[in-house]
Protein backbone atom coordinates (compact mmCIF):
# COMPACT_ATOMS: atom_id res chain seq x y z
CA UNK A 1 107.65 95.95 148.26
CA UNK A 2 110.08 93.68 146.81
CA UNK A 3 112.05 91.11 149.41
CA UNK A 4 115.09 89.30 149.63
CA UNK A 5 116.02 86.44 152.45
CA UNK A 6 120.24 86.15 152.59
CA UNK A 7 120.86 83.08 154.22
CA UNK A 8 123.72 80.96 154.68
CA UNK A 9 126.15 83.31 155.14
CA UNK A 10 128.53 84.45 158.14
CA UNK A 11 127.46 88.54 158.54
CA UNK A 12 129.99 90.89 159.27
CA UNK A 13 127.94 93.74 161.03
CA UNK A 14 131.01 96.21 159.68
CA UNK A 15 131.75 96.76 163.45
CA UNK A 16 132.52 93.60 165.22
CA UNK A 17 135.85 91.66 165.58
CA UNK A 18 133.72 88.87 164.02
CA UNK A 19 131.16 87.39 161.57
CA UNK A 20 128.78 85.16 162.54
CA UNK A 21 126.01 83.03 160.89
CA UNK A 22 122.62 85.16 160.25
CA UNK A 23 120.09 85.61 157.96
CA UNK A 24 119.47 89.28 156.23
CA UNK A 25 115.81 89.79 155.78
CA UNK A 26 115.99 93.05 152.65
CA UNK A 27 112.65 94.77 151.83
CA UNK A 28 112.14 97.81 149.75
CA UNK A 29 116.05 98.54 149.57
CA UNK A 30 116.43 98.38 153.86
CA UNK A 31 117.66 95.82 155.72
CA UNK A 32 114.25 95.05 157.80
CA UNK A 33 115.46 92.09 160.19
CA UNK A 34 118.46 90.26 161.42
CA UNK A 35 118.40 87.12 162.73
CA UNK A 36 119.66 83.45 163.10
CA UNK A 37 116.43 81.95 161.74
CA UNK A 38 113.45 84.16 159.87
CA UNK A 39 110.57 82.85 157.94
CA UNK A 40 110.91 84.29 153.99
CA UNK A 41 107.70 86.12 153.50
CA UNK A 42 105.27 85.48 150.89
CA UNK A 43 106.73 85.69 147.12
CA UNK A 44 110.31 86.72 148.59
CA UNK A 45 113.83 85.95 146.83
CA UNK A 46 115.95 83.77 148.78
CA UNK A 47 119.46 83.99 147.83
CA UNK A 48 121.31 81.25 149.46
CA UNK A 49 125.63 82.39 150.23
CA UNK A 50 126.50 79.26 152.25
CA UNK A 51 130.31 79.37 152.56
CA UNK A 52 130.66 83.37 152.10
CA UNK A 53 131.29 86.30 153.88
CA UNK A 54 128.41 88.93 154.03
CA UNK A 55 129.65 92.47 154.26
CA UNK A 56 128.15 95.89 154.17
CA UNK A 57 128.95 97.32 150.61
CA UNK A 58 133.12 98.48 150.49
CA UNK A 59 133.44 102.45 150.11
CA UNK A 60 135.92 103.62 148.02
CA UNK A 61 136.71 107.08 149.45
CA UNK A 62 139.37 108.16 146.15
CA UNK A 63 139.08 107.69 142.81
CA UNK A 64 139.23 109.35 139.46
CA UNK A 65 136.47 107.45 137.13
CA UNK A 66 137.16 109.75 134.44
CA UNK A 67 141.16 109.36 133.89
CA UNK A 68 142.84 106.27 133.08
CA UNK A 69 146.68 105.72 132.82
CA UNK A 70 149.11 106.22 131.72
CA UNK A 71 148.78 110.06 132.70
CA UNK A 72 150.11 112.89 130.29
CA UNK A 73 148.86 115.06 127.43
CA UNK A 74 146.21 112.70 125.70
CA UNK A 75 144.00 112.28 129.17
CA UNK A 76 144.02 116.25 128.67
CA UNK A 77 143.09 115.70 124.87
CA UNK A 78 140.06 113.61 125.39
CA UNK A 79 135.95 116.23 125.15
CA UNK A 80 134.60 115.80 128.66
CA UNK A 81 132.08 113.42 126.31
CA UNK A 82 134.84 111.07 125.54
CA UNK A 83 135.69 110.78 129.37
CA UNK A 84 132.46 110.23 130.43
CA UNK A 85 131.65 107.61 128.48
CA UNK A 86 134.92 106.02 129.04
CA UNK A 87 133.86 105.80 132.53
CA UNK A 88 130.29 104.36 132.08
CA UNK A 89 132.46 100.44 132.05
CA UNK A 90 134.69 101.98 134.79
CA UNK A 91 131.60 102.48 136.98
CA UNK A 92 130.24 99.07 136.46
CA UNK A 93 133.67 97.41 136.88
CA UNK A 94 133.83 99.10 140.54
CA UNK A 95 130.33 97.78 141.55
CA UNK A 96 131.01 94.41 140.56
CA UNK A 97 134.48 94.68 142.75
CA UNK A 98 131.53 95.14 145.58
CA UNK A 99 131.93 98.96 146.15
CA UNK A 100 128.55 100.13 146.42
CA UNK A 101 130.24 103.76 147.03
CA UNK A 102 132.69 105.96 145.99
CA UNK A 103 134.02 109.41 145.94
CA UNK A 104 135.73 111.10 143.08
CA UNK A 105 138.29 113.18 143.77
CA UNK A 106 138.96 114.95 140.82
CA UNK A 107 138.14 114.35 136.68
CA UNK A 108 141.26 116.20 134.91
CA UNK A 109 138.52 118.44 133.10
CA UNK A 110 137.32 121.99 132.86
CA UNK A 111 133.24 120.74 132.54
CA UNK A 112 131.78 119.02 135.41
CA UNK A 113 131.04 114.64 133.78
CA UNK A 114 131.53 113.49 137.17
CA UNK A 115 128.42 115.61 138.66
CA UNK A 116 126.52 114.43 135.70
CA UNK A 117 127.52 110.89 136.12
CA UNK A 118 126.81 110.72 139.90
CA UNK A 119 123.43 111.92 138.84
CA UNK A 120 122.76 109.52 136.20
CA UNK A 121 123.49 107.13 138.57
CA UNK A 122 121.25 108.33 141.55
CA UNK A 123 118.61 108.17 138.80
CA UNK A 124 119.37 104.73 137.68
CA UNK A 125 120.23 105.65 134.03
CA UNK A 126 123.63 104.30 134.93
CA UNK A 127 124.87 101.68 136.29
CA UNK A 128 127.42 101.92 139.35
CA UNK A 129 128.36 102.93 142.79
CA UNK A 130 127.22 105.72 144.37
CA UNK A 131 128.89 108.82 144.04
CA UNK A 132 130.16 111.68 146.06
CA UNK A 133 132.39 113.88 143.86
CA UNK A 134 134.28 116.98 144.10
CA UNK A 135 134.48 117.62 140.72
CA UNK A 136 138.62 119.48 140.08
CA UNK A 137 141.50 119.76 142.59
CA UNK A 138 142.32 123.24 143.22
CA UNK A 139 146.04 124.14 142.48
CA UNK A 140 148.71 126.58 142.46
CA UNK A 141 150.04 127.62 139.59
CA UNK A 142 152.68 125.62 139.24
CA UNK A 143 151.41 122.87 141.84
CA UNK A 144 150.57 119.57 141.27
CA UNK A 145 146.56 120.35 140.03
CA UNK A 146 148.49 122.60 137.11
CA UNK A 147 148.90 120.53 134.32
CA UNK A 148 149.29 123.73 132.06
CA UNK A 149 152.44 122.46 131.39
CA UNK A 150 152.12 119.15 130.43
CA UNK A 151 150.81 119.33 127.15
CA UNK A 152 152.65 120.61 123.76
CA UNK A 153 152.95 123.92 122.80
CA UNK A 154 150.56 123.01 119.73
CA UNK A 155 147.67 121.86 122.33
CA UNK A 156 147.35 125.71 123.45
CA UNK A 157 143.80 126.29 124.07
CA UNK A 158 144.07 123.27 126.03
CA UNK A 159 146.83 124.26 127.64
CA UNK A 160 145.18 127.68 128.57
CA UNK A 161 142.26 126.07 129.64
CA UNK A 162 144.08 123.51 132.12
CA UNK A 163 145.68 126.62 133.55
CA UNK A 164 141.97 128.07 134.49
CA UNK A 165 142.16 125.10 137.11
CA UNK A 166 144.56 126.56 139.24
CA UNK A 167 144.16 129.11 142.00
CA UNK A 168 146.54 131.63 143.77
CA UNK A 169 145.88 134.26 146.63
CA UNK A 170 142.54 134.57 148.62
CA UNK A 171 140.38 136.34 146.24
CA UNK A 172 140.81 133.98 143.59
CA UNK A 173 140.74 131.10 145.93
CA UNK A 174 137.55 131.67 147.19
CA UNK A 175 136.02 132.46 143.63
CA UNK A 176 137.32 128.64 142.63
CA UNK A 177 135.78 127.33 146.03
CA UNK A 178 132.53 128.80 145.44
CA UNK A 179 132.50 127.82 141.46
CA UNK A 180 132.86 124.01 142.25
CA UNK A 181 130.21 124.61 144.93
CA UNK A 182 127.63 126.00 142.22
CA UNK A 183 128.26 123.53 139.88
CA UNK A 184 127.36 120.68 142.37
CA UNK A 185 130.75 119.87 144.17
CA UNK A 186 130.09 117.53 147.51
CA UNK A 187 133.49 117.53 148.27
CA UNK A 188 136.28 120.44 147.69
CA UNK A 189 139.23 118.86 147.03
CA UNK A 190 143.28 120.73 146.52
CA UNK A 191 146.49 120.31 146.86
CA UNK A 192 148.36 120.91 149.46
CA UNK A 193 151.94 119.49 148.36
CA UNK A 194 153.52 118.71 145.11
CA UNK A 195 152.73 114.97 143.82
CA UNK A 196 154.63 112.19 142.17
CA UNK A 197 153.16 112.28 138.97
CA UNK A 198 153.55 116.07 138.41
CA UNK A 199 156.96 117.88 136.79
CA UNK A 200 157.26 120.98 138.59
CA UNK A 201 156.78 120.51 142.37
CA UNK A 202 158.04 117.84 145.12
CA UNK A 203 155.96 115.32 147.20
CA UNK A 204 157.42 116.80 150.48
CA UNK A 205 156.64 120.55 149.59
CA UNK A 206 154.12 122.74 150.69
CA UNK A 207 152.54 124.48 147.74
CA UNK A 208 149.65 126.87 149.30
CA UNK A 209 150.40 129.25 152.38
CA UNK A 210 148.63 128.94 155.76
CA UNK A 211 146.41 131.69 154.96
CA UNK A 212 145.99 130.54 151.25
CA UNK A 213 144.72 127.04 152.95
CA UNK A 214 142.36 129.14 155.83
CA UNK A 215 140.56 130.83 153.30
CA UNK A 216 139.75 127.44 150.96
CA UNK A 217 138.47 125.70 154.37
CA UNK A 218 136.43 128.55 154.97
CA UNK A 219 135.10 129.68 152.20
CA UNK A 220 134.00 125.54 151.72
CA UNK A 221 132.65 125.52 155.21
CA UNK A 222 130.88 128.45 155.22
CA UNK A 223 128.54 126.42 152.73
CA UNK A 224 128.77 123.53 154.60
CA UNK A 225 130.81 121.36 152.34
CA UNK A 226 133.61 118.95 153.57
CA UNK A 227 136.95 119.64 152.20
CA UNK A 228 140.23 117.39 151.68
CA UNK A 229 143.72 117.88 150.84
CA UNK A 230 145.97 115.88 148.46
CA UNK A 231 148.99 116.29 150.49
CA UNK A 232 152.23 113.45 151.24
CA UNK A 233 154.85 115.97 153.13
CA UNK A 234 154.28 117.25 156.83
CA UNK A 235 154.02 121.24 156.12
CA UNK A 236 151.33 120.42 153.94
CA UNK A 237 149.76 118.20 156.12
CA UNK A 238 150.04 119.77 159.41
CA UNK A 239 148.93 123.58 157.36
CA UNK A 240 145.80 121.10 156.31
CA UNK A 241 144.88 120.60 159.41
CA UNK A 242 145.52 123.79 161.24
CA UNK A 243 142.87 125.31 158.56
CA UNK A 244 140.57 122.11 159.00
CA UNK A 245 140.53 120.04 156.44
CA UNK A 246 137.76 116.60 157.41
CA UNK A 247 140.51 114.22 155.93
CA UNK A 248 144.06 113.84 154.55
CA UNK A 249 144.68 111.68 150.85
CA UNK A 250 147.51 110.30 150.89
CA UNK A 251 149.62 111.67 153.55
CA UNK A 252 152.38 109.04 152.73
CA UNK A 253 155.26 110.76 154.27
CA UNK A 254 153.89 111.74 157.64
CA UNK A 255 156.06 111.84 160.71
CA UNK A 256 154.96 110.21 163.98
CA UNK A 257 154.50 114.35 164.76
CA UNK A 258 151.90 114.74 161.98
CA UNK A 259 149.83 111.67 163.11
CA UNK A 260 149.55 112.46 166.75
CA UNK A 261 147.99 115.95 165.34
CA UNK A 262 145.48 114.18 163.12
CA UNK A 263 144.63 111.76 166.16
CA UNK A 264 144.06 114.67 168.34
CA UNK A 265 141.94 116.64 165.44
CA UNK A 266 140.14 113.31 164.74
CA UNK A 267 140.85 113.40 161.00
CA UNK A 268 140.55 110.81 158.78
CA UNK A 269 143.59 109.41 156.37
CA UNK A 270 142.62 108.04 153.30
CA UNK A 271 146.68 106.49 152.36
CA UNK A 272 146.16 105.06 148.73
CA UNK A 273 148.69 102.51 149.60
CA UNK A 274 148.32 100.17 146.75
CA UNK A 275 149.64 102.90 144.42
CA UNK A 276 152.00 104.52 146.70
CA UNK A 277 153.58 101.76 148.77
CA UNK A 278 153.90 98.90 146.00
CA UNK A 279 155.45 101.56 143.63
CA UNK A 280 157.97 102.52 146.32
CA UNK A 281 158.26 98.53 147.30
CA UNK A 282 159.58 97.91 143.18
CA UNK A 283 163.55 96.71 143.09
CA UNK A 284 165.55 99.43 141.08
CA UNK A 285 165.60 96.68 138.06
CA UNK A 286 161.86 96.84 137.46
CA UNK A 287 160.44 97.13 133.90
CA UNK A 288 158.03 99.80 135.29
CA UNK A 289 161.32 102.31 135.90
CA UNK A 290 161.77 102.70 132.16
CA UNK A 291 158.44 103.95 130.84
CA UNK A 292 157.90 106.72 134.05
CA UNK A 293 158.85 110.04 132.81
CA UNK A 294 162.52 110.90 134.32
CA UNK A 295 160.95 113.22 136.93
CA UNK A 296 159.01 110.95 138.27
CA UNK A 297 161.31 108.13 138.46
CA UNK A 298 163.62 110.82 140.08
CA UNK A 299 161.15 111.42 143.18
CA UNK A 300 160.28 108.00 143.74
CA UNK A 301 163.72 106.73 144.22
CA UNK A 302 164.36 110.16 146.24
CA UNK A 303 161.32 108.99 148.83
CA UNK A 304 161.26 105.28 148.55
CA UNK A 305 162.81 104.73 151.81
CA UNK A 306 160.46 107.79 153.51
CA UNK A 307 157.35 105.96 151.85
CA UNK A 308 157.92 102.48 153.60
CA UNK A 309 158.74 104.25 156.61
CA UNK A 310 155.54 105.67 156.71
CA UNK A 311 153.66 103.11 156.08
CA UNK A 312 154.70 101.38 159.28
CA UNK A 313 153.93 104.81 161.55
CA UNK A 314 150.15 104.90 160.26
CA UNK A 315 149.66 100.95 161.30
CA UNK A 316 151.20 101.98 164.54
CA UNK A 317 149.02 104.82 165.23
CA UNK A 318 145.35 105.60 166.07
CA UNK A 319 144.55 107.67 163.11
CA UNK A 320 141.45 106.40 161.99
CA UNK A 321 141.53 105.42 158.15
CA UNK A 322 138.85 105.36 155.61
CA UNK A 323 139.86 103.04 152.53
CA UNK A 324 140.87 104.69 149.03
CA UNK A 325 142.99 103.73 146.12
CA UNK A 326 143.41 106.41 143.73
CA UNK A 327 142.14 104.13 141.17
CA UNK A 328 142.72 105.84 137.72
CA UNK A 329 146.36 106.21 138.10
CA UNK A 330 146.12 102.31 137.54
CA UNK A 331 143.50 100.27 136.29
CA UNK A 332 140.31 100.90 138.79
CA UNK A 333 139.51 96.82 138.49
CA UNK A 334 142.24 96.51 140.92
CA UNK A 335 141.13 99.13 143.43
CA UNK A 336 140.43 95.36 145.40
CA UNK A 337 144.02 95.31 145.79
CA UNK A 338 144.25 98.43 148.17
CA UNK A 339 142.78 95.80 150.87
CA UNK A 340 145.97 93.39 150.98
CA UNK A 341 148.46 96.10 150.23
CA UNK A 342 146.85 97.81 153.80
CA UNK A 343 147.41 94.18 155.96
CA UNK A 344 150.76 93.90 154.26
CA UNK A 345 152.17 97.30 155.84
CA UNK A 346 150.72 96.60 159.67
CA UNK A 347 147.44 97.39 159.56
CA UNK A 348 144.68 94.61 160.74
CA UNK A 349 142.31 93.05 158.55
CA UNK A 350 139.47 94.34 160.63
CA UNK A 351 140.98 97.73 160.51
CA UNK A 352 141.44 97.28 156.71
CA UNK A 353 137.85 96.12 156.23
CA UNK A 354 136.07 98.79 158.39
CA UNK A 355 138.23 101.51 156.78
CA UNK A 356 135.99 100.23 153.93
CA UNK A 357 132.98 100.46 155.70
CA UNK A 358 131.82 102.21 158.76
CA UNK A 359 134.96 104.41 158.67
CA UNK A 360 134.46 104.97 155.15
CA UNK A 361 130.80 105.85 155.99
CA UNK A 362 131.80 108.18 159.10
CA UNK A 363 134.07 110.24 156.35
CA UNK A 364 131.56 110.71 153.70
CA UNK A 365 129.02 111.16 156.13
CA UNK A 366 126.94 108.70 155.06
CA UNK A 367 125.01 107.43 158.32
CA UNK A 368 122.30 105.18 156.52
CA UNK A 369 125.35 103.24 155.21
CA UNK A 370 128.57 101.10 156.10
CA UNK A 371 127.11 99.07 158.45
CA UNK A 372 124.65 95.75 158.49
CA UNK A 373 121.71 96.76 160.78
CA UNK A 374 118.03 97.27 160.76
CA UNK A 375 116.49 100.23 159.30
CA UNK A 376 119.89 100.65 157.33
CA UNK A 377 120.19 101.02 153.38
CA UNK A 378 120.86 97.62 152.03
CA UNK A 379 124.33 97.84 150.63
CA UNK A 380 125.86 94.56 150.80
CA UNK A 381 128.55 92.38 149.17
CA UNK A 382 129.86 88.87 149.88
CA UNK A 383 132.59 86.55 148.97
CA UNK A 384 133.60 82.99 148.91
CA UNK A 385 135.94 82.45 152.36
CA UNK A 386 137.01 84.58 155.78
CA UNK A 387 138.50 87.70 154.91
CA UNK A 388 139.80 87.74 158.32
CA UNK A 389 141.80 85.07 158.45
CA UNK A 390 142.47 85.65 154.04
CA UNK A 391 142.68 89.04 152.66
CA UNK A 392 142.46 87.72 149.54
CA UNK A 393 139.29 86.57 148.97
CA UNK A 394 137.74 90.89 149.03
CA UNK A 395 139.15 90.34 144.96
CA UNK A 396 136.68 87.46 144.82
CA UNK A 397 133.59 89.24 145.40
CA UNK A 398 130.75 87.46 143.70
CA UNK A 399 127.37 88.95 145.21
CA UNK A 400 126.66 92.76 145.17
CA UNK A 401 123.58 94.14 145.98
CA UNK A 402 122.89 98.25 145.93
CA UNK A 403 119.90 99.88 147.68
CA UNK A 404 118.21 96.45 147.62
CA UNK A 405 119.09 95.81 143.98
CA UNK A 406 121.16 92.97 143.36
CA UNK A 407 123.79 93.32 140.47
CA UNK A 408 126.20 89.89 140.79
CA UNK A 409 124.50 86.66 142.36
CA UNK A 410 126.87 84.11 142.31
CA UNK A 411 123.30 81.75 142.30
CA UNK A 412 122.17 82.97 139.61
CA UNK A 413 123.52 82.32 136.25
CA UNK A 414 123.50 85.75 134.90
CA UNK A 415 123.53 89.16 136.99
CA UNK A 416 121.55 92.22 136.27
């Protein structure tokens, strides 16, 4: 079996306060051994990182590989073949930024290219992460998952067929559950509040009942598959949990009320911070003001304040967060960026950096991954400097190997 020997490098186990100096010892895709000192065996690839930091691979628990911005009528316009391979350069982009995994939340399209692309990946026809996907958000009519009425009254048949996404009252509900389940869903995902980018609904509003939310959970669970709310307000939130929802996106406007539930339930928060909290951090003279469409300019002014707020509550608290950027509603090469944005509002680097990792793992559970120990699946990444004591340097990622496969090698003059 094929072997690599990482040495040089100070190894962040994912776990510890620390990295220390260690060598990696990688054969047939596992990490094997870890030591301070081990003898390369016969014929093995030794792949010197002196100066770097050696991490497990970052997790990326929210993206959208198959919508780019800006959002409106022509990311509805584009076949589900257009999308996908739109996202075949997305996918490799996001390895190279070191994450080894991600999961999809949601591909703004009636067919199913994100279950096809997660298995073209698992079968090495594409290049990129690994994916967990659940494949549509489930909506109200009228709710932020409805884009029905975002495209022109000439777009029709597309506009009928975005309004097939949404979902009202049990029956239906669990139909739409048990639809994404057969067509390969890992994940269900819905919404539990209005959104930002939507023109008929508010951040802070609950757009599914209690019941309405039960019945989703259960229907999911009763198949044994995980399911997570877009949600920012605290009705929608707390009416997440109460049905039993594994994690929270977003969540951006939670009250100190709201947190101490999700401690007690031991649900995750995946906050998206680089797109929520540098949007609401923009002076009221910013270019970006101009080109959002008046409704959403409206709500982000309306919550700025709440958003910051927010921010500072989750750093303060003991919910435990799993990193995700939303990448797709900006351009997913800077998903990098949701690691500063998180030690810029509170939160740790260590907390940032196993939110990216272990936690990350924990949600998607993923056991074999997120940390650097024997027997484990050799995801790792490494970059030039401490991101401990520099943030930063998680954009400068220059070494990325997947499953034992190494993609970027700063050592090597070209990368596979």
């Amino acid at each position: 079996m094929a072997a690599t020997l990482i040495t040089g490098a100070n190894v962040w186990d994912g776990i510890s306060d620390r990295a220390a100096p260690r060598q990696v010892l990688v054969v047939g895709g596992r990490i094997q051994r870890l030591g301070e000192r081990i003898e390369a065996p016969t014929d093995a690839q030794v792949v010197d990182l002196s100066g770097h930091t050696l991490t497990p691979g970052f997790m990326d628990c929210h993206v959208h590989v198959t919508i780019a911005p800006p959002l409106g009528p022509a990311v509805a316009l584009d076949s589900s073949v257009a999308k996908t391979l739109k996202a075949l350069p997305v996918l490799k982009a996001l390895l190279h930024n070191g994450f080894t995994t991600i999961r999809d939340l949601g591909c703004g399209d009636l067919d199913y290219p994100t279950v096809d692309l997660r298995n073209a990946v698992a079968a090495g026809i594409v290049e990129g992460p690994r994916m967990v996907v659940a494949p549509h958000m489930i909506s109200a009519r009228g709710g932020h998952g409805d884009f029905s009425g975002m495209v022109a009254d000439e777009y029709q048949g597309c506009s009928r067929a975005l309004e097939l996404a949404a979902a009202d009252g049990r029956d239906e509900i669990r139909t739409r559950v048990r639809q994404e389940i057969r067509a390969g869903a890992d994940w269900i995902k819905f919404a539990a509040t209005g959104g930002f980018a939507s023109p008929s609904d508010d951040p802070g509003q609950a757009t599914y009942s209690q019941e309405e939310m039960d019945v989703l959970v259960a229907t999911a669970a009763d198949l044994d598959i995980p399911v997570t709310p877009h949600s920012y307000g605290d009705e929608g939130i707390q009416r997440a949990l109460r049905a039993g929802v594994r994690s929270i996106e977003h969540g951006n406007l939670a009250l100190a009320e709201t947190l101490r539930m999700m401690e007690d339930a031991g649900v995750f928060m995946v906050p998206t911070q680089y797109a929520i909290v540098s949007g609401a951090r923009r002076g009221e003279d910013d270019p970006m003001w101009a080109v959002m469409p008046e409704y959403a300019r409206r709500k982000a002014q309306k919550y700025r304040g709440p958003l910051l707020d927010a921010a500072e509550r989750l750093a303060a608290s003991n919910v435990r967060i799993a990193f995700g950027t939303d990448a797709g509603m900006f351009p997913h090469h800077e998903n990098w960026q949701e690691f500063p944005t998180m030690v810029s509002t509170g939160i740790t680097p260590l907390r940032a950096l196993q939110a990216a990792t272990s936690i990350a793992a924990e949600l998607l559970r993923l056991d074999d991954l997120g940390v650097i120990a024997e027997g484990k699946i050799a995801d790792l990444v490494a970059m030039p400097g401490d991101p401990f004591t520099d943030i930063e340097v998680t954009g400068r990622v220059n070494f990325v190997m997947k499953d034992g496969v190494i993609y970027k090698d700063p050592t090597r003059v070209t990368s596979k």
